[in-house]
C-alpha atoms as a PDB file:
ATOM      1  CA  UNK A   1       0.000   0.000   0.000  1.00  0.00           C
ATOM      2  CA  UNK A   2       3.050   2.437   0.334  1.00  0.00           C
ATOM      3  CA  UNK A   3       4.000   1.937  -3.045  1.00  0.00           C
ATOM      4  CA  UNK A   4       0.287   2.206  -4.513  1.00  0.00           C
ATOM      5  CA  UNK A   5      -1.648   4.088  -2.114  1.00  0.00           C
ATOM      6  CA  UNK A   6      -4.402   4.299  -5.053  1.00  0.00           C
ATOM      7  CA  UNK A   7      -5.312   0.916  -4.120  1.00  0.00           C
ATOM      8  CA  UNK A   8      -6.788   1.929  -0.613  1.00  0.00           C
ATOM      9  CA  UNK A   9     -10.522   2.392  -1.079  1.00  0.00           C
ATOM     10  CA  UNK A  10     -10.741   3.007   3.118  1.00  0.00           C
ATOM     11  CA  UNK A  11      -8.720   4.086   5.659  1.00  0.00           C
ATOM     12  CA  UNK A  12      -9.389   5.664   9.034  1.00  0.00           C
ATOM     13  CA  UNK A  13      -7.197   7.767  11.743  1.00  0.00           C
ATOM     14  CA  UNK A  14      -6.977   5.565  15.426  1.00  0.00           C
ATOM     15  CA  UNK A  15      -4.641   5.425  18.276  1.00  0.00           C
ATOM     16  CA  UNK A  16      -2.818   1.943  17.911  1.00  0.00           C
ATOM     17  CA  UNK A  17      -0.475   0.640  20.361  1.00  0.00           C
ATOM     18  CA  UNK A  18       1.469  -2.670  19.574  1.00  0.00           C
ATOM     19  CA  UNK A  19       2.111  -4.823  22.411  1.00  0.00           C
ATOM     20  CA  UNK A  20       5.821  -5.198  22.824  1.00  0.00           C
ATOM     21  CA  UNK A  21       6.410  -6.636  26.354  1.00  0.00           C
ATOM     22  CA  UNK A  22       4.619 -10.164  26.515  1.00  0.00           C
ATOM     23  CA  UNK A  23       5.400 -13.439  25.530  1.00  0.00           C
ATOM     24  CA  UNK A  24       2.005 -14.154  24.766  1.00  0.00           C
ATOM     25  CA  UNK A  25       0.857 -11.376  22.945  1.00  0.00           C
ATOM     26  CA  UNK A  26       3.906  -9.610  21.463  1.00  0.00           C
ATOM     27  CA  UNK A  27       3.190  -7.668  18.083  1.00  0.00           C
ATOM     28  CA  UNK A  28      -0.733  -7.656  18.812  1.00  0.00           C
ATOM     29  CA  UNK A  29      -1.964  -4.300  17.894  1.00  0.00           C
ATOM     30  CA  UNK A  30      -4.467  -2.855  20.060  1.00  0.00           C
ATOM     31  CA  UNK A  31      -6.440  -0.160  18.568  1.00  0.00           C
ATOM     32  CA  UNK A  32      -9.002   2.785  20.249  1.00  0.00           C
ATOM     33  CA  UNK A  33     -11.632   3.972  18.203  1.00  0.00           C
ATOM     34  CA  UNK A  34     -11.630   7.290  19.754  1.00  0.00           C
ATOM     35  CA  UNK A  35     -14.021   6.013  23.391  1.00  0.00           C
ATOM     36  CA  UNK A  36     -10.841   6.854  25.720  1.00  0.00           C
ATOM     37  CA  UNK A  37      -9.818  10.132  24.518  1.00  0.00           C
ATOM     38  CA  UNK A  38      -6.521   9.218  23.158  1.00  0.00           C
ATOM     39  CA  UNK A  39      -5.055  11.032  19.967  1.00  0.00           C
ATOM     40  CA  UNK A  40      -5.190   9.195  16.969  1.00  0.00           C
ATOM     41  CA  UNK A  41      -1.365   8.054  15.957  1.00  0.00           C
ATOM     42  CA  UNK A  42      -1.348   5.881  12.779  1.00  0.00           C
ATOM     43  CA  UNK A  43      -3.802   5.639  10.015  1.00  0.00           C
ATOM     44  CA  UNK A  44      -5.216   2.302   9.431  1.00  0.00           C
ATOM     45  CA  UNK A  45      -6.362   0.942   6.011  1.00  0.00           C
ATOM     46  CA  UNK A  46      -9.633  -0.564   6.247  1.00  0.00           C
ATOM     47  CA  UNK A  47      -9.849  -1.862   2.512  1.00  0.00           C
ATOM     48  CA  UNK A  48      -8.685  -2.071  -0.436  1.00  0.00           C
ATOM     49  CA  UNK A  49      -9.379  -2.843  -4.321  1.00  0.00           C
ATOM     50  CA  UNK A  50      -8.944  -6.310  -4.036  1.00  0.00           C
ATOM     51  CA  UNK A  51      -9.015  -6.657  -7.821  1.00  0.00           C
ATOM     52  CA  UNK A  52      -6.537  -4.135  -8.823  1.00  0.00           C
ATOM     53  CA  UNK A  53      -4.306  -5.669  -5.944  1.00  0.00           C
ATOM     54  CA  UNK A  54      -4.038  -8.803  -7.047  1.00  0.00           C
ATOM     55  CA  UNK A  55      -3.816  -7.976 -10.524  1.00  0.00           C
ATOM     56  CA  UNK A  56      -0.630  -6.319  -9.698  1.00  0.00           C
ATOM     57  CA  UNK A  57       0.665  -9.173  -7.615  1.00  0.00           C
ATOM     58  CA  UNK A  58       0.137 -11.647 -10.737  1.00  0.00           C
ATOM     59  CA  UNK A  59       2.059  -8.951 -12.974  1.00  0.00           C
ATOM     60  CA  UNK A  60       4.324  -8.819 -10.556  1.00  0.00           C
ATOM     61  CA  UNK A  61       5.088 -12.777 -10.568  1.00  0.00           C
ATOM     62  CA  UNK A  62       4.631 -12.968 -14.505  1.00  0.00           C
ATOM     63  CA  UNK A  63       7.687 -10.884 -14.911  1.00  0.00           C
ATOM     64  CA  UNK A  64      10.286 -12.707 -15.979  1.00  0.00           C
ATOM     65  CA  UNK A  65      13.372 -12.746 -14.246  1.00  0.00           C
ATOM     66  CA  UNK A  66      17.244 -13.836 -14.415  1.00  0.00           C
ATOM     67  CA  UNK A  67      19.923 -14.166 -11.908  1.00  0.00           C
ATOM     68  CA  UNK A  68      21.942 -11.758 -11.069  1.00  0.00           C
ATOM     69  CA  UNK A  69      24.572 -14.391 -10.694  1.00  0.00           C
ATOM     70  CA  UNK A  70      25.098 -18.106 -11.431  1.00  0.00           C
ATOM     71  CA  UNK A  71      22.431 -20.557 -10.045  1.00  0.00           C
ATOM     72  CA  UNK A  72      24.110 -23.733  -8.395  1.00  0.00           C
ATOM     73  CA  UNK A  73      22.304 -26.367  -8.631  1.00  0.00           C
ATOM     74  CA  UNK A  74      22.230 -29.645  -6.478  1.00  0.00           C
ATOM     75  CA  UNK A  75      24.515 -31.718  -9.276  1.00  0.00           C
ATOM     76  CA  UNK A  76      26.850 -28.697  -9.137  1.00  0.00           C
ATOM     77  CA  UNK A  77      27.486 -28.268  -5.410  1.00  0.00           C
ATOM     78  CA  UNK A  78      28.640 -32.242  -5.128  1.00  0.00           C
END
């Protein structure tokens, strides 16, 4: 979405906090939608165009490609 923020159909303001401490829950996001009075501090992106998304993903993976350097394969590294 940060290289094709024309994708995002929805997005809204909230105050997230990301739970950094616990074993149990560390990297859960915890988000207030504005009921305790805290100021908003990331925007969140509620959807997207899930067509034109994965259209670019496929275009993405039908590119083709070639190594930047030679491939060894398993007969080769014997």
């Amino acid at each position: 979405m940060l290289l094709h923020p024309e994708l995002v159909t929805e997005s809204a303001s909230y105050h997230v906090d990301v739970e950094a401490g616990s074993e149990l829950t560390r990297g859960y996001s915890a988000m207030s939608w504005g009921v305790h009075g805290l100021e908003s501090n990331a925007t969140v992106i509620e959807s997207v165009d899930s067509d034109a998304f994965f259209e670019y993903i496929a275009g993405l993976l039908a590119q083709p490609t070639e190594p930047s350097r030679p491939v060894r394969t398993r007969a080769a590294a014997s």
